[in-house]
Protein backbone atom coordinates (compact mmCIF):
# COMPACT_ATOMS: atom_id res chain seq x y z
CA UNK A 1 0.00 0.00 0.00
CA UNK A 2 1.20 3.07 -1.25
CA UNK A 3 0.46 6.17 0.57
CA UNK A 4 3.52 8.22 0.23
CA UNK A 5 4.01 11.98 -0.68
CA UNK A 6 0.43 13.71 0.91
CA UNK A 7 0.35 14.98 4.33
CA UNK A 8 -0.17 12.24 6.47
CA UNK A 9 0.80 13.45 10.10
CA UNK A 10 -0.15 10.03 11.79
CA UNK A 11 -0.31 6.82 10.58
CA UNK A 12 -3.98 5.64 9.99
CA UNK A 13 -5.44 3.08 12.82
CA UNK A 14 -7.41 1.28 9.71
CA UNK A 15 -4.35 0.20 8.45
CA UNK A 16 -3.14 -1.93 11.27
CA UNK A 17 -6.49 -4.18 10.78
CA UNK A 18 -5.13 -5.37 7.59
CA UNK A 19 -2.82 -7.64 8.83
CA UNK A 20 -2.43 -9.67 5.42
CA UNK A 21 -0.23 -6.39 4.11
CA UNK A 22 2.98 -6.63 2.90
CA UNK A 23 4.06 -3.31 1.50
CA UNK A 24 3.64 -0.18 3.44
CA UNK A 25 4.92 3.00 2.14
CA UNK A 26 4.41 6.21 4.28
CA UNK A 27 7.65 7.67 3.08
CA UNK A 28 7.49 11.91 2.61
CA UNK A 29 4.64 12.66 4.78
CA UNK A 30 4.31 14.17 8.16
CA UNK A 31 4.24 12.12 10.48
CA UNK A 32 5.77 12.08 13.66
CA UNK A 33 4.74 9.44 15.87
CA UNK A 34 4.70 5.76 14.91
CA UNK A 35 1.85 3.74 16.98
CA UNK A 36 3.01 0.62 19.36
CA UNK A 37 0.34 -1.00 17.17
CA UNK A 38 2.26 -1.24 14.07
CA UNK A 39 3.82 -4.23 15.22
CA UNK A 40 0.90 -6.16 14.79
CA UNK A 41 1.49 -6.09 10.93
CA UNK A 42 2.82 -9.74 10.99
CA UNK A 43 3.01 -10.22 7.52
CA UNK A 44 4.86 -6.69 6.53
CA UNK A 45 8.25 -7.26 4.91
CA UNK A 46 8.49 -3.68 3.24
CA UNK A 47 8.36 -0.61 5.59
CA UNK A 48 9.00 2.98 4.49
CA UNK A 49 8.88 5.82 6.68
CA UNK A 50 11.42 7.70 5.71
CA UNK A 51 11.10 11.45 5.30
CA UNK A 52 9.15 12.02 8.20
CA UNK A 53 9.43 13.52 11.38
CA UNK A 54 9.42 10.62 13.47
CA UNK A 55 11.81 11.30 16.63
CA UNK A 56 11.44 7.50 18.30
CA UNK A 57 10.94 3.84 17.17
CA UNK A 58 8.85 1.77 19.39
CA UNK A 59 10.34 -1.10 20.77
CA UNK A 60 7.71 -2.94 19.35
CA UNK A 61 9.06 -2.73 15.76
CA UNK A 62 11.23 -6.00 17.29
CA UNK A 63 7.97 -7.91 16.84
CA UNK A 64 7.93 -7.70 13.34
CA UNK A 65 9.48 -10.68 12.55
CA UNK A 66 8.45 -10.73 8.68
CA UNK A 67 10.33 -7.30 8.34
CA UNK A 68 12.96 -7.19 4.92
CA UNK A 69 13.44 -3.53 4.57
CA UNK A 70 13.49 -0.75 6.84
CA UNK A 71 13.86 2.68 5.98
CA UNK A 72 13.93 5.28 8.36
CA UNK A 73 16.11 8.04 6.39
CA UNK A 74 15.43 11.58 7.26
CA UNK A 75 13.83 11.71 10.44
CA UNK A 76 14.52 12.90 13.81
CA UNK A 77 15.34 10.07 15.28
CA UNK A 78 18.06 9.94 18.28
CA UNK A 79 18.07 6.70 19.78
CA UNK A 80 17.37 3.27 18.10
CA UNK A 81 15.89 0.38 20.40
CA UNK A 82 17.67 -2.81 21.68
CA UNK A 83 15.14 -4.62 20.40
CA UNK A 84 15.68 -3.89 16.61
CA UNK A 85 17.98 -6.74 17.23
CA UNK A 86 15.59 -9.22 17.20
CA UNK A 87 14.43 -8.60 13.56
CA UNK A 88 15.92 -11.72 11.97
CA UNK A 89 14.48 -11.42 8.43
CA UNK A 90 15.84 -8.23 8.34
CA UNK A 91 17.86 -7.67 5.20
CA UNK A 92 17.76 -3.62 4.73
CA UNK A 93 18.17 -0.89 7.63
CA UNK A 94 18.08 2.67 6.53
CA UNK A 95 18.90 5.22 9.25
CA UNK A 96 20.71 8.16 7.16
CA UNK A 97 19.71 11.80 8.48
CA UNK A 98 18.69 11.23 11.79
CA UNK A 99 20.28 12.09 15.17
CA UNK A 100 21.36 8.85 16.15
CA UNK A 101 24.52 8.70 18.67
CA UNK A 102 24.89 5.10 19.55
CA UNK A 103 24.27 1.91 17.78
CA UNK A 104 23.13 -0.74 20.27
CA UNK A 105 25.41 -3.70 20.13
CA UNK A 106 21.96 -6.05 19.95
CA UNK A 107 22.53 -4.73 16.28
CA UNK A 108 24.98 -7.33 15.53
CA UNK A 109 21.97 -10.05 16.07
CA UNK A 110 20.55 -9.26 12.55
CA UNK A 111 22.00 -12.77 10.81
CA UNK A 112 19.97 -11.61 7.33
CA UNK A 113 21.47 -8.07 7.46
CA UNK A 114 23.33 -7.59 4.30
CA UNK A 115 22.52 -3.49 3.73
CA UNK A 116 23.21 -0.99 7.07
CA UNK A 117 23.18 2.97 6.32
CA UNK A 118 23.73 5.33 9.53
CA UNK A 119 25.12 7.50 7.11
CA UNK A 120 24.75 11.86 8.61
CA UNK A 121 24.01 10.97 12.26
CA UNK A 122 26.11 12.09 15.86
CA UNK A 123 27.65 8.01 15.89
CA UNK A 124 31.52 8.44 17.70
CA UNK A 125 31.51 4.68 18.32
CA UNK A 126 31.15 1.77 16.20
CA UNK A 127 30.43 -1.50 18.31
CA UNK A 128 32.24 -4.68 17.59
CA UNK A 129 29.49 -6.63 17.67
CA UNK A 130 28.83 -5.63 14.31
CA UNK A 131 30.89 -8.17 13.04
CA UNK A 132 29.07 -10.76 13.79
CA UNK A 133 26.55 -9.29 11.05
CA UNK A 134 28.12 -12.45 8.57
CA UNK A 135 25.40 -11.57 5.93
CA UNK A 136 26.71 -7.95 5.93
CA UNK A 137 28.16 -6.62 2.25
CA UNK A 138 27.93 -2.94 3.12
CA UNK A 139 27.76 -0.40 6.39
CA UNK A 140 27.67 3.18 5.49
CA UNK A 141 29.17 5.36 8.31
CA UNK A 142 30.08 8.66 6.67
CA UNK A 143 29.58 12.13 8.12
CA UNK A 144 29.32 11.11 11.97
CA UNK A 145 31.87 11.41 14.38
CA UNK A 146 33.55 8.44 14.40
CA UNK A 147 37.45 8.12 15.12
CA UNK A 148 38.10 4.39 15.07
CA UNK A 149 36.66 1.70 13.49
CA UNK A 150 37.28 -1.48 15.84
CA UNK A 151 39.45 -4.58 14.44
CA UNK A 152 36.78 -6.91 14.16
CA UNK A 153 35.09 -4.90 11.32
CA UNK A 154 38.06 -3.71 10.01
CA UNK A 155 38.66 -7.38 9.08
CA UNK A 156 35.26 -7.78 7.71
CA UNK A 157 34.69 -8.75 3.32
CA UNK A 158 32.53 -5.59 3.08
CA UNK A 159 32.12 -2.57 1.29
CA UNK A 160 32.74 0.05 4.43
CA UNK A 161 31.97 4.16 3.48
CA UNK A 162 33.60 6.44 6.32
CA UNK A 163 34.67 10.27 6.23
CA UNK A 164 38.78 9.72 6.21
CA UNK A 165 39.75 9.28 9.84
């Protein structure tokens, strides 16, 4: 379901009664709040809600176990929950533009991650457990504030995209 571009500023309670959907695209809207309820989309592989003006991510979003792709580019989003971690279909996380700091180590859980941008945010510290992300073929870090990458990913077959340290 496609309801991208309009001016959306919260996400319709209709749409978490259709819980055969797949596809949901709320990307360039106004929204700035995403309901606990949205979790209860158990068949949703496709998410968009990027270019928004969402500021938090429930912890819920860890019960979407069907969840492929994730984008959350262009937000205002500071802090990204443990539980993301537990999203083990999870192939593509997009969290470019926000205002994220730290990347909880629970993020090295995601075994189908292959695709992780955190490109523009306020990250100084990569965690190690990010290399047990063995699916992983790229992680975009530029423009944050990062000043060294640990060993472990350093060692990692992947295409890595940092500002020169």
């Amino acid at each position: 379901m496609c309801l991208s571009n309009n001016k959306i500023s919260e996400i319709p309670k209709e749409l978490i009664q259709i819980s055969s959907l797949i596809k949901l695209d709320l990307s360039h809207n106004k929204i700035s709040k995403i309901p606990n309820e949205l979790s209860q989309l158990s068949s949703l592989r496709y998410l968009y809600l990027n270019n928004n003006e969402i500021s938090e991510i429930p912890k819920e979003f860890g019960e979407l176990s069907s969840l492929r792709n994730l984008y959350l580019d262009d937000n205002q989003i500071s802090i990204v929950p443990n539980e993301l971690g537990q999203l083990s279909s999870l192939i593509k996380l997009y969290l470019n533009n926000n205002k994220i700091s730290i990347i909880p180590k629970e993020l090295g859980e995601l075994s189908s991650l292959r695709n992780l941008y955190l490109d523009n945010n306020q990250i100084s510290v990569v965690p190690k457990e990010l290399s047990q992300l063995t699916s992983l073929c790229r992680l975009h870090l530029y423009d944050n504030k990062i000043s060294k990458i640990p060993e472990e990913i350093r060692g990692m077959s992947i295409y890595l995209l940092l500002k020169s340290l």
